[in-house]
N, C-alpha and C. Protein backbone atom coordinates (compact mmCIF):
# COMPACT_ATOMS: atom_id res chain seq x y z
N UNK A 1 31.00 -77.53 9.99
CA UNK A 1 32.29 -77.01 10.41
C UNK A 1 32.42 -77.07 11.93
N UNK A 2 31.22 -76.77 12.47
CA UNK A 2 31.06 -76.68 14.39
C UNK A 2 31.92 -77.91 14.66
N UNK A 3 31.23 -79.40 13.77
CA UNK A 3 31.42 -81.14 14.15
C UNK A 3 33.00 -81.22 14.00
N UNK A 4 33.32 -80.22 12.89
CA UNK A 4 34.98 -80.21 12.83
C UNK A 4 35.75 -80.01 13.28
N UNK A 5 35.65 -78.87 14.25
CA UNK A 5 36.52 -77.91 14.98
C UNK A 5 36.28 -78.26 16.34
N UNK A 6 34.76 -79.23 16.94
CA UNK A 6 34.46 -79.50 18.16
C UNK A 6 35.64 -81.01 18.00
N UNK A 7 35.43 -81.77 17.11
CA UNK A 7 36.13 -82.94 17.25
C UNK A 7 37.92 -82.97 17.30
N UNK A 8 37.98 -81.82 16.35
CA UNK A 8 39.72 -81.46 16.30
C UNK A 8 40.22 -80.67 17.98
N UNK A 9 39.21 -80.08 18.49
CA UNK A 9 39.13 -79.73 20.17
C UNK A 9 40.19 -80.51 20.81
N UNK A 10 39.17 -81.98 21.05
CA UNK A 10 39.63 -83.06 21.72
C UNK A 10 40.55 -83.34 21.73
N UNK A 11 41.41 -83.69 19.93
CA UNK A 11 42.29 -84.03 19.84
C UNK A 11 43.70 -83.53 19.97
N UNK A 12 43.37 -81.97 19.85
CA UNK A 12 44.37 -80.60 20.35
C UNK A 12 44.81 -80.83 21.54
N UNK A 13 43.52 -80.84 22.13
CA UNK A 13 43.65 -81.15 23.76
C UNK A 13 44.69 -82.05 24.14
N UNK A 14 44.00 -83.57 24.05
CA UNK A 14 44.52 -84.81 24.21
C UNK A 14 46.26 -84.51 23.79
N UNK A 15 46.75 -84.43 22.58
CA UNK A 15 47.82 -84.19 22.38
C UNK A 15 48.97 -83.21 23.36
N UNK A 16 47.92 -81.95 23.15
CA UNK A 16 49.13 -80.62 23.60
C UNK A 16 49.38 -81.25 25.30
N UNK A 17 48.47 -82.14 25.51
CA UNK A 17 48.98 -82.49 27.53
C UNK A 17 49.94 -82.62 27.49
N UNK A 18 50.78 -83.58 26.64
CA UNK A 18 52.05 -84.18 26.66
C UNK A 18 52.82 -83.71 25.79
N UNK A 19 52.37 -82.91 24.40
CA UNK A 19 54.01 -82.21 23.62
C UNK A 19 55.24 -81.62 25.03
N UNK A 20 54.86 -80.97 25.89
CA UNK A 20 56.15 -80.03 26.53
C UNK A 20 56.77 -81.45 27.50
N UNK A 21 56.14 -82.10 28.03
CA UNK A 21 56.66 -83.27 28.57
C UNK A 21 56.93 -84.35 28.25
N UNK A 22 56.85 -84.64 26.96
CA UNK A 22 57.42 -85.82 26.35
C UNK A 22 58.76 -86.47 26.45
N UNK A 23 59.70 -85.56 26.47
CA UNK A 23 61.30 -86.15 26.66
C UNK A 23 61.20 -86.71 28.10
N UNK A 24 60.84 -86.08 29.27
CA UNK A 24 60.39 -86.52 30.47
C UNK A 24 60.20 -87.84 30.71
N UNK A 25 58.94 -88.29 29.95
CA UNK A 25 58.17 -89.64 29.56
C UNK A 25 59.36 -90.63 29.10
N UNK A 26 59.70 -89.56 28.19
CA UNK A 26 60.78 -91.12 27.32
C UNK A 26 61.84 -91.12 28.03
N UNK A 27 62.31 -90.55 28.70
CA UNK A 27 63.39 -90.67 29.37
C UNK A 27 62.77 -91.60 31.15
N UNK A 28 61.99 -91.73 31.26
CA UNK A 28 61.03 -92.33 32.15
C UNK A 28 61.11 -93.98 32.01
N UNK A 29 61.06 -94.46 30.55
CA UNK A 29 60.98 -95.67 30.02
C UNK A 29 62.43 -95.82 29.21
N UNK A 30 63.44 -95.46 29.73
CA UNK A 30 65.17 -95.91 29.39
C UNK A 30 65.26 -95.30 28.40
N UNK A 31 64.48 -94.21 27.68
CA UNK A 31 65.19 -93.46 26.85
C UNK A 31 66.12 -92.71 27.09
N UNK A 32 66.42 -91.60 25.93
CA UNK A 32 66.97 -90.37 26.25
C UNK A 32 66.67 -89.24 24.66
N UNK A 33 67.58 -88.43 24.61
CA UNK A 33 67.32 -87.65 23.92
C UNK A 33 67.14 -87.73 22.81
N UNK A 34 68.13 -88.74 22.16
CA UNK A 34 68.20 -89.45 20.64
C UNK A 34 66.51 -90.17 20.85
N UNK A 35 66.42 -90.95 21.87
CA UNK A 35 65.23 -91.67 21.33
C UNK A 35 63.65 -91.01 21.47
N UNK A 36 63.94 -89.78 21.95
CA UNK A 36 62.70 -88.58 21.89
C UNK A 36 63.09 -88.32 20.30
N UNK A 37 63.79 -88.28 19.84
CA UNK A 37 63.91 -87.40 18.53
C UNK A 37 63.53 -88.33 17.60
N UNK A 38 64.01 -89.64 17.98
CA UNK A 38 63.86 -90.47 16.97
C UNK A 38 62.70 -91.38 17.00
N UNK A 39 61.90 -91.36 17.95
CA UNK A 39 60.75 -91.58 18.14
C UNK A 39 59.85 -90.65 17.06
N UNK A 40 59.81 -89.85 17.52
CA UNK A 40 59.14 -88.48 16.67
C UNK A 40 59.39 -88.33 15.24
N UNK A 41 60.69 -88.49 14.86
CA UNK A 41 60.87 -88.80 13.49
C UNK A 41 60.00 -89.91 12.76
N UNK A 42 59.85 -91.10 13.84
CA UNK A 42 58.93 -92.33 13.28
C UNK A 42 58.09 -92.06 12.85
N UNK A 43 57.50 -90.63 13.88
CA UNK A 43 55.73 -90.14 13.75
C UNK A 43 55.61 -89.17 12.11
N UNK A 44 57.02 -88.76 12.30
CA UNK A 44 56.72 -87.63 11.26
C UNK A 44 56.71 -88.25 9.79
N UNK A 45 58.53 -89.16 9.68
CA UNK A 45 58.15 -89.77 8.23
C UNK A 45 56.60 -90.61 7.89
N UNK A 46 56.54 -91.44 8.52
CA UNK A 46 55.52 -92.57 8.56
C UNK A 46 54.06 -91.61 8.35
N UNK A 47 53.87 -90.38 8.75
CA UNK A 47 52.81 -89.67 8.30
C UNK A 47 53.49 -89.04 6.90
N UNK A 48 54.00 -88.40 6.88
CA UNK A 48 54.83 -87.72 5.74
C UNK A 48 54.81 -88.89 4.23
N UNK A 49 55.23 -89.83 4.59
CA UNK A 49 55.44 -90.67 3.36
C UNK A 49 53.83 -91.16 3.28
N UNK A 50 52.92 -91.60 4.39
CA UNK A 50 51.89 -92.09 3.99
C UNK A 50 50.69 -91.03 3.57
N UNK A 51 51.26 -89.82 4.03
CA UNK A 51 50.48 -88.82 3.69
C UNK A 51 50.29 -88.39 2.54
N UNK A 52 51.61 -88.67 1.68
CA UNK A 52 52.10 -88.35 0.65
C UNK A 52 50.60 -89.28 -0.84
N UNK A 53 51.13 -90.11 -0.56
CA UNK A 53 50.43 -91.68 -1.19
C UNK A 53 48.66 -91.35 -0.67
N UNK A 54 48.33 -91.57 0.22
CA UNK A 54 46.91 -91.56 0.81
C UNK A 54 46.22 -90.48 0.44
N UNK A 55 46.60 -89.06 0.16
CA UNK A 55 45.86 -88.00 0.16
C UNK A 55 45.52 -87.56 -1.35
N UNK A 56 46.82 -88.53 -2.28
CA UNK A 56 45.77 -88.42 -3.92
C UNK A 56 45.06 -89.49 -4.18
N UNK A 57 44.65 -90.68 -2.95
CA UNK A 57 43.32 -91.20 -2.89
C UNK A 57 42.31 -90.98 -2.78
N UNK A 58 42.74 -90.10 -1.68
CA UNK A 58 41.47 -89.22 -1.02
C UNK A 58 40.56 -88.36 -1.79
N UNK A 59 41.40 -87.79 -2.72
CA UNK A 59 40.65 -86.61 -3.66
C UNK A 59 39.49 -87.74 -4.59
N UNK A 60 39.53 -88.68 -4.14
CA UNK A 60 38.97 -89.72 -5.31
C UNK A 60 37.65 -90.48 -4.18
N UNK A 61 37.28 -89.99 -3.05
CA UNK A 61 36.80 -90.63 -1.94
C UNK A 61 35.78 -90.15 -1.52
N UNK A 62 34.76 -91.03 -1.85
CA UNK A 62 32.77 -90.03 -1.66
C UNK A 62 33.21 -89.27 0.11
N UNK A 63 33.12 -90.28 0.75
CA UNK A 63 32.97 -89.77 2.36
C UNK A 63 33.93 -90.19 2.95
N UNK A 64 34.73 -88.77 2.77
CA UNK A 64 35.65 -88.21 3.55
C UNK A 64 35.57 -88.64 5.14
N UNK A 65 34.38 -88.20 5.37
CA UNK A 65 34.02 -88.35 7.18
C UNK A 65 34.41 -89.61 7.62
N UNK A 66 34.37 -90.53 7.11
CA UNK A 66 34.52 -91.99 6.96
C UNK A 66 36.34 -91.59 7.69
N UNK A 67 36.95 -91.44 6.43
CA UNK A 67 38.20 -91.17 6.87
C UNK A 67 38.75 -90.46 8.02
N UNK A 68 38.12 -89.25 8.21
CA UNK A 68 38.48 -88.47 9.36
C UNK A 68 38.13 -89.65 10.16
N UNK A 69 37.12 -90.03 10.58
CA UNK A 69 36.94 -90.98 11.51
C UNK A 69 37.59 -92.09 12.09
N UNK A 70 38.30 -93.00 10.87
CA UNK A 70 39.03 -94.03 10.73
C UNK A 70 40.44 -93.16 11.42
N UNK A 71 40.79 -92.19 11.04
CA UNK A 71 42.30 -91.44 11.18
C UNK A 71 41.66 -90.91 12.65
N UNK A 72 41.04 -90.86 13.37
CA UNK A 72 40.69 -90.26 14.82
C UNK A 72 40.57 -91.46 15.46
N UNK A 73 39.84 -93.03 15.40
CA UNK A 73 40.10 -94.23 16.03
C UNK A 73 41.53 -94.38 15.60
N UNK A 74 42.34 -94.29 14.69
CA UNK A 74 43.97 -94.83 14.93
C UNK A 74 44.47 -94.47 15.96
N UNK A 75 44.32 -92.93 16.04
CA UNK A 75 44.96 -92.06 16.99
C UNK A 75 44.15 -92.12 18.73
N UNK A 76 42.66 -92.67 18.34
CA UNK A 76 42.52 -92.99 19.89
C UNK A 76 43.57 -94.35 20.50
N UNK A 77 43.49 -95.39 19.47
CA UNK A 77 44.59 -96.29 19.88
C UNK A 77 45.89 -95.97 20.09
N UNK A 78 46.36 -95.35 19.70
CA UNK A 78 47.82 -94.60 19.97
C UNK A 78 47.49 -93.98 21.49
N UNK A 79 46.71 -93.06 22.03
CA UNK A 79 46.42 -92.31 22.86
C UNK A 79 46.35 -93.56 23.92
N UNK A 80 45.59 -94.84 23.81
CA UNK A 80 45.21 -95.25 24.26
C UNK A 80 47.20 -96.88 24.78
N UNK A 81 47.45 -96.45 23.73
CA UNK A 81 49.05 -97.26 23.92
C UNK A 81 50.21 -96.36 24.73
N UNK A 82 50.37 -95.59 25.18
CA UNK A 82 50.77 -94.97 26.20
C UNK A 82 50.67 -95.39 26.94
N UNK A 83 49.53 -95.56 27.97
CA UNK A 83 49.21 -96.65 28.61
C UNK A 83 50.29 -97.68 29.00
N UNK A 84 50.41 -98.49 27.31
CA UNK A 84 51.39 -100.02 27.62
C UNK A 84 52.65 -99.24 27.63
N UNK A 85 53.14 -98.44 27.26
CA UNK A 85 54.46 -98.68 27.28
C UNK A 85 55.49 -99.07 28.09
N UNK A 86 56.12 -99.59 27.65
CA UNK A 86 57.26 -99.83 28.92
C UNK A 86 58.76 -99.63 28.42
N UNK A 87 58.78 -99.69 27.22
CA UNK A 87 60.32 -99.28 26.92
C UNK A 87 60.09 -98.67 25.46
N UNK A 88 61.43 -98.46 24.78
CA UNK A 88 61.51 -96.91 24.25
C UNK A 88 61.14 -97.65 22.22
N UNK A 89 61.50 -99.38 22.43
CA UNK A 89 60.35 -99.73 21.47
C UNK A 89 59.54 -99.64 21.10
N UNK A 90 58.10 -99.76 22.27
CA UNK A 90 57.07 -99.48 22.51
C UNK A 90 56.40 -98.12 21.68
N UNK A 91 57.26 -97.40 22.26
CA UNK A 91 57.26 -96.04 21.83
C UNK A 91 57.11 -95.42 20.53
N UNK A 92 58.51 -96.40 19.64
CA UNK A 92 58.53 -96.05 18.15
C UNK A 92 57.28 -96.55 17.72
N UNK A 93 56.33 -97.71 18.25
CA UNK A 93 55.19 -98.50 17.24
C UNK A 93 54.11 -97.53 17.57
N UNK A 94 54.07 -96.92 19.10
CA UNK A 94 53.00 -96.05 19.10
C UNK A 94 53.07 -94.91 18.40
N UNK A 95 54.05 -94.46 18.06
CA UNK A 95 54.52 -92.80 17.19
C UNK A 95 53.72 -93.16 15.99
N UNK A 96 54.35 -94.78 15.51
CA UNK A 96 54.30 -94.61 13.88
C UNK A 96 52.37 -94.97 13.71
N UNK A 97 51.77 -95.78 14.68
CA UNK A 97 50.45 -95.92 14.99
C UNK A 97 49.56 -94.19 14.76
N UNK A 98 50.57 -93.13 15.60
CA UNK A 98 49.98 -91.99 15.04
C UNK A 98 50.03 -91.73 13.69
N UNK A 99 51.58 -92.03 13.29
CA UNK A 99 51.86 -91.02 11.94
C UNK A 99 50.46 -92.22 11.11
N UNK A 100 50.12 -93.32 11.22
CA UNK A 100 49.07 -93.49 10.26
C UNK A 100 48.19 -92.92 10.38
N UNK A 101 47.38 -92.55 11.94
CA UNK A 101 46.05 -92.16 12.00
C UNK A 101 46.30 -90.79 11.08
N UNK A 102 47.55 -89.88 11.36
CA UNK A 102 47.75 -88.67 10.81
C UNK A 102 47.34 -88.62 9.23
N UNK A 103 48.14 -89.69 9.00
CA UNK A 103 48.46 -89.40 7.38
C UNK A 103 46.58 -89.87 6.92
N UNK A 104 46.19 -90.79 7.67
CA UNK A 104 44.60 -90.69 7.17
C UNK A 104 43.91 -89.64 7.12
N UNK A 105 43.38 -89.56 8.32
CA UNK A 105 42.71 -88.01 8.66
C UNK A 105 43.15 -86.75 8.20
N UNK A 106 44.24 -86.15 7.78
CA UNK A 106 44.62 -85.09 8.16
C UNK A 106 44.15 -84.62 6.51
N UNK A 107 44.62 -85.35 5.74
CA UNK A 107 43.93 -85.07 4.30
C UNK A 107 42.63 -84.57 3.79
N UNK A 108 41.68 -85.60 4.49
CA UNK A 108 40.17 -85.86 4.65
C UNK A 108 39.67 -84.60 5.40
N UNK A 109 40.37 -84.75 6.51
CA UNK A 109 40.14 -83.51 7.48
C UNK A 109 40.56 -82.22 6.60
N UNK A 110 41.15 -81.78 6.19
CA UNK A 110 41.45 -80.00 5.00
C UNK A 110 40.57 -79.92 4.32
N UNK A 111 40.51 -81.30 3.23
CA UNK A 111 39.56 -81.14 2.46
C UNK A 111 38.04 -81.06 2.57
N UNK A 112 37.60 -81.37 3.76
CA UNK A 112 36.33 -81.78 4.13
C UNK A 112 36.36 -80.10 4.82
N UNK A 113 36.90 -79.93 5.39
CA UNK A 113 37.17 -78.38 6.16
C UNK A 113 37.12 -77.18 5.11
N UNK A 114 37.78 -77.41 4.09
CA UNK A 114 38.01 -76.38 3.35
C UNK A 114 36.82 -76.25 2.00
N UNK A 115 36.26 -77.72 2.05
CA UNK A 115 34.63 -77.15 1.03
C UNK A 115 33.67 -76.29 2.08
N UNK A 116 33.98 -76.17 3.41
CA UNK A 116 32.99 -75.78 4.21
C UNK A 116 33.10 -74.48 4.14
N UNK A 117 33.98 -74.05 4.25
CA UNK A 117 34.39 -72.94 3.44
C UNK A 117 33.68 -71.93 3.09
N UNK A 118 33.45 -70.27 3.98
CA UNK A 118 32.52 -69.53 2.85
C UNK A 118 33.04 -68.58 2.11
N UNK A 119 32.86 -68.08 1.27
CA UNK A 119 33.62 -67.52 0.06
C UNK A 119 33.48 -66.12 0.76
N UNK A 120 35.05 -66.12 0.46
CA UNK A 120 35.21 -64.75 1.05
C UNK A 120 36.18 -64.55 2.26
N UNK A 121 35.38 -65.70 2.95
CA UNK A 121 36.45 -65.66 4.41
C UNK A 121 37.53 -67.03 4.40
N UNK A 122 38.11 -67.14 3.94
CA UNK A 122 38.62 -68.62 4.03
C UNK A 122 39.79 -68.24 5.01
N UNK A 123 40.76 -67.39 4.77
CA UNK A 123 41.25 -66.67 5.95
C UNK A 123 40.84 -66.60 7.37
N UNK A 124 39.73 -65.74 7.70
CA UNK A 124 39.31 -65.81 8.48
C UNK A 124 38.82 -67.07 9.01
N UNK A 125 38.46 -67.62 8.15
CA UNK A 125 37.71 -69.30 8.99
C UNK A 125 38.65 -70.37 9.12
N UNK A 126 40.16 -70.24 8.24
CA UNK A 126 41.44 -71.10 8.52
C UNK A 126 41.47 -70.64 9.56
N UNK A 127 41.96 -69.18 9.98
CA UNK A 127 42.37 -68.34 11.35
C UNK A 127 41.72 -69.01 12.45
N UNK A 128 40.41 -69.14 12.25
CA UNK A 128 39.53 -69.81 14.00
C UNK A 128 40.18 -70.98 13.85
N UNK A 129 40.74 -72.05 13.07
CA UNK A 129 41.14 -73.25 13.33
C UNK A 129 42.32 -73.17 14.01
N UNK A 130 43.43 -72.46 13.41
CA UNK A 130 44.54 -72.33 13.61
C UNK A 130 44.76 -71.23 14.89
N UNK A 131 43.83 -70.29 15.13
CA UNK A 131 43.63 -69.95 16.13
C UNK A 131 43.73 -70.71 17.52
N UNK A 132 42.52 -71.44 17.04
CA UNK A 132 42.18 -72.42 18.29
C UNK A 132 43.20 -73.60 18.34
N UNK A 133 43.97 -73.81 17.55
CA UNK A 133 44.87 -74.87 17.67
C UNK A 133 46.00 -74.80 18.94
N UNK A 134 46.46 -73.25 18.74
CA UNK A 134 46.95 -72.62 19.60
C UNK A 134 47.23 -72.47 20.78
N UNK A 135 45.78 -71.85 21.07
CA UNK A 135 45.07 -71.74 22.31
C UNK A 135 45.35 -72.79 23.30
N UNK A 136 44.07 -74.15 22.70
CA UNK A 136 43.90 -75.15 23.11
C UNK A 136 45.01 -75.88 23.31
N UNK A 137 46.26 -75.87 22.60
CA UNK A 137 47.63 -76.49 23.22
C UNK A 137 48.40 -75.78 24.12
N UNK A 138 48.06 -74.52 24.12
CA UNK A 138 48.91 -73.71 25.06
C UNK A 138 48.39 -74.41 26.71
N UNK A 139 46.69 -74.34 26.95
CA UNK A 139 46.15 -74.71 28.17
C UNK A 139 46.34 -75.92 28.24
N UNK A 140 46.08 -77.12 27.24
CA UNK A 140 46.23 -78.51 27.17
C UNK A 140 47.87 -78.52 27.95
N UNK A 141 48.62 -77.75 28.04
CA UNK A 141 50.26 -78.20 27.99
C UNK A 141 50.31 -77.60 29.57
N UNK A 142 49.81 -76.54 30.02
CA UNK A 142 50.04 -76.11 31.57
C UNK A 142 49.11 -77.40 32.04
N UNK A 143 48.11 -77.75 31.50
CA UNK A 143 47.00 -78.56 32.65
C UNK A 143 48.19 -80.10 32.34
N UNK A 144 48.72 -80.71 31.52
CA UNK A 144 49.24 -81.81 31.43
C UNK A 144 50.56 -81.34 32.12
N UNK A 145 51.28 -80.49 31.97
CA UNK A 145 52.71 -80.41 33.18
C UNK A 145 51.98 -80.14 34.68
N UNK A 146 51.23 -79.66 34.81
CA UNK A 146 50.71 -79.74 36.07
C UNK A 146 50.19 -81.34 36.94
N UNK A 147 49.20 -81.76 36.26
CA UNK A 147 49.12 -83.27 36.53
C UNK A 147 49.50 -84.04 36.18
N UNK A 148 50.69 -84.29 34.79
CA UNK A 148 51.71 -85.16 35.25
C UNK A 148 52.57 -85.16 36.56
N UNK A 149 53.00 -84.04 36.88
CA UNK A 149 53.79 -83.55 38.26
C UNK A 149 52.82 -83.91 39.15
N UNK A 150 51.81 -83.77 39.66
CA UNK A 150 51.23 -83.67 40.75
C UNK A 150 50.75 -84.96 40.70
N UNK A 151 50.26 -85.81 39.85
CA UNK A 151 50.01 -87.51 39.68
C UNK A 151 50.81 -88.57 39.07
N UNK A 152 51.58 -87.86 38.11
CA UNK A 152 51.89 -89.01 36.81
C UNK A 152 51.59 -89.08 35.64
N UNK A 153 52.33 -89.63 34.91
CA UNK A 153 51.84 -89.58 33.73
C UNK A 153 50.49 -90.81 33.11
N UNK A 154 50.35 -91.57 34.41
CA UNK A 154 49.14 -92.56 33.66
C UNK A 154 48.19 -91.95 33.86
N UNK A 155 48.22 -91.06 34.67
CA UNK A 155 46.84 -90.19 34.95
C UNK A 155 46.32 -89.22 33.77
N UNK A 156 47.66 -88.71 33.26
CA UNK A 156 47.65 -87.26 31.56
C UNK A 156 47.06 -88.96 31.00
N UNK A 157 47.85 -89.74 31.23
CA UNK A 157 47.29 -91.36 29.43
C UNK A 157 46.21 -91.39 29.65
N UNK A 158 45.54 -91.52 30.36
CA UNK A 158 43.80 -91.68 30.81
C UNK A 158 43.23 -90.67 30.16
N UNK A 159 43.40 -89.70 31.03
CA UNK A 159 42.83 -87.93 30.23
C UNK A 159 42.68 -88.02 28.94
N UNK A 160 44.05 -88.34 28.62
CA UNK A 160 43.98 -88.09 26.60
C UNK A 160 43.55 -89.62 25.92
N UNK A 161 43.33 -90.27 26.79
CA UNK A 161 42.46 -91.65 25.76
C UNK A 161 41.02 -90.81 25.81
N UNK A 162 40.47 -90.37 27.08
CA UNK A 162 39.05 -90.26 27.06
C UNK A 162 38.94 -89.08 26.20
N UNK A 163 39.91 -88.13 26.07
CA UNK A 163 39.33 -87.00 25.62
C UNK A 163 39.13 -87.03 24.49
N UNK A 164 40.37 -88.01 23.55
CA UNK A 164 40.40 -88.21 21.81
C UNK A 164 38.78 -89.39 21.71
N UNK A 165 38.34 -90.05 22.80
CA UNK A 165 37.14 -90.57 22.64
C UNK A 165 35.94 -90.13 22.16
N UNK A 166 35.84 -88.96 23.27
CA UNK A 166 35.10 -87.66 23.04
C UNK A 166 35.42 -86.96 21.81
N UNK A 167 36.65 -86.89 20.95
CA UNK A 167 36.62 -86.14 20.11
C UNK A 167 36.13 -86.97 18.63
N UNK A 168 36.44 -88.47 18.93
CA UNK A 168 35.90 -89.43 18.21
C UNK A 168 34.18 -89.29 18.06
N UNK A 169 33.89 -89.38 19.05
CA UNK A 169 32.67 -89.30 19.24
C UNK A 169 31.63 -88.52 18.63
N UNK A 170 32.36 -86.76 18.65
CA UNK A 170 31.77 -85.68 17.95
C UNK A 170 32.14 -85.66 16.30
N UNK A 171 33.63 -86.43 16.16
CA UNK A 171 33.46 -86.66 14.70
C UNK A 171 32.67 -87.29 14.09
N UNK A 172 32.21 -88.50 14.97
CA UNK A 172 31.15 -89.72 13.90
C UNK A 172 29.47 -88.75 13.95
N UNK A 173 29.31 -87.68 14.39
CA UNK A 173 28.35 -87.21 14.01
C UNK A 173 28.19 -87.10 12.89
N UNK A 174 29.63 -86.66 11.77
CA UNK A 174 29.88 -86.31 10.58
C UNK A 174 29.14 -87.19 9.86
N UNK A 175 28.94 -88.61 10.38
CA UNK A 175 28.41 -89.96 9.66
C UNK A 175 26.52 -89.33 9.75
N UNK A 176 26.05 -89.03 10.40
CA UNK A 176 24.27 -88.77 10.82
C UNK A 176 24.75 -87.29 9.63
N UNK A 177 25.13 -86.29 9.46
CA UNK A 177 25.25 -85.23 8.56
C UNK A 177 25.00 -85.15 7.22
N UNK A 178 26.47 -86.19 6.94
CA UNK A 178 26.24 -86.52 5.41
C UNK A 178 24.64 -87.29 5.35
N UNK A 179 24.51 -87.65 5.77
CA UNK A 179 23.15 -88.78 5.35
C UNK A 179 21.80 -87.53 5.46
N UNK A 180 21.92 -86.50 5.99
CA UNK A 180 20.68 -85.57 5.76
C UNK A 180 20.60 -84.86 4.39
């Protein structure tokens, strides 16, 4: 559960830099408001519908970790396509690049989370996730409006490629785990 909640860290992180400044961004690269929304919509159906389909695979899937993993490299590439963008195209392929890593991982990730599970507290041990989800986006979002403002935003794209790296990183431990 530690490998779970250290790797979902990263990715809290990496993310919450840029949720409060995102319209900013897209409006940066000739967007505007419609195409913040509709960007995001890309992210949401495209996880939503593939989430839908992928996750009564999943229940059918020895190693899960596999998946979390695969769904945490999508999303480092997404993290890592920010970077290119340059117009508000760009944008929709990187959203929907998330909504896949999402709709992979996020399945794999509950279920793999929730056998860990100790009887009794499942409450309490959802709570530290969702707790920390919190948290970690609340600070992730002052430290990313702060150094986007004070550098830019290629400087937050850097931050959150390396950090979802790092969070990659602590997930594929999951791979050395199962095998003990």
């Amino acid at each position: 559960m530690k490998i779970l909640l250290m790797g979902s860290f990263f990715f809290m992180f990496a993310g919450g830099m840029f949720g409060p400044i995102y319209a900013v961004f897209v409006e940066n690269i000739g967007g505007d408001l419609l195409t913040a929304g509709s960007a995001y919509a890309a992210f949401s159906i495209s996880a939503g519908v593939l989430m839908f389909f992928i996750s009564r695979w999943e229940d059918h899937v020895k190693h899960q970790e596999k998946l979390i993993i695969l769904g945490y490299g999508l999303s480092c590439v997404g993290f890592l396509g920010y970077l290119l963008i340059q117009n508000p195209i760009h944008l929709f392929i990187v959203q929907i690049i998330f909504g896949i890593g999402e709709a992979v991982n996020s399945p794999a990730y509950d279920g793999m989370y929730s056998r860990l599970l100790e009887r009794g507290k499942f409450a309490s041990e959802w709570g530290m996730w969702e707790s920390m989800q919190y948290i970690v986006i609340s600070v992730a979002a002052l430290v990313g409006g702060y150094l986007a403002s004070a550098f830019g935003f290629k400087l937050i794209f850097v931050l959150m490629f390396i950090l979802s790296l790092f969070g990659l990183t602590t997930a594929s431990a999951l791979l050395k785990m199962k095998r003990m």
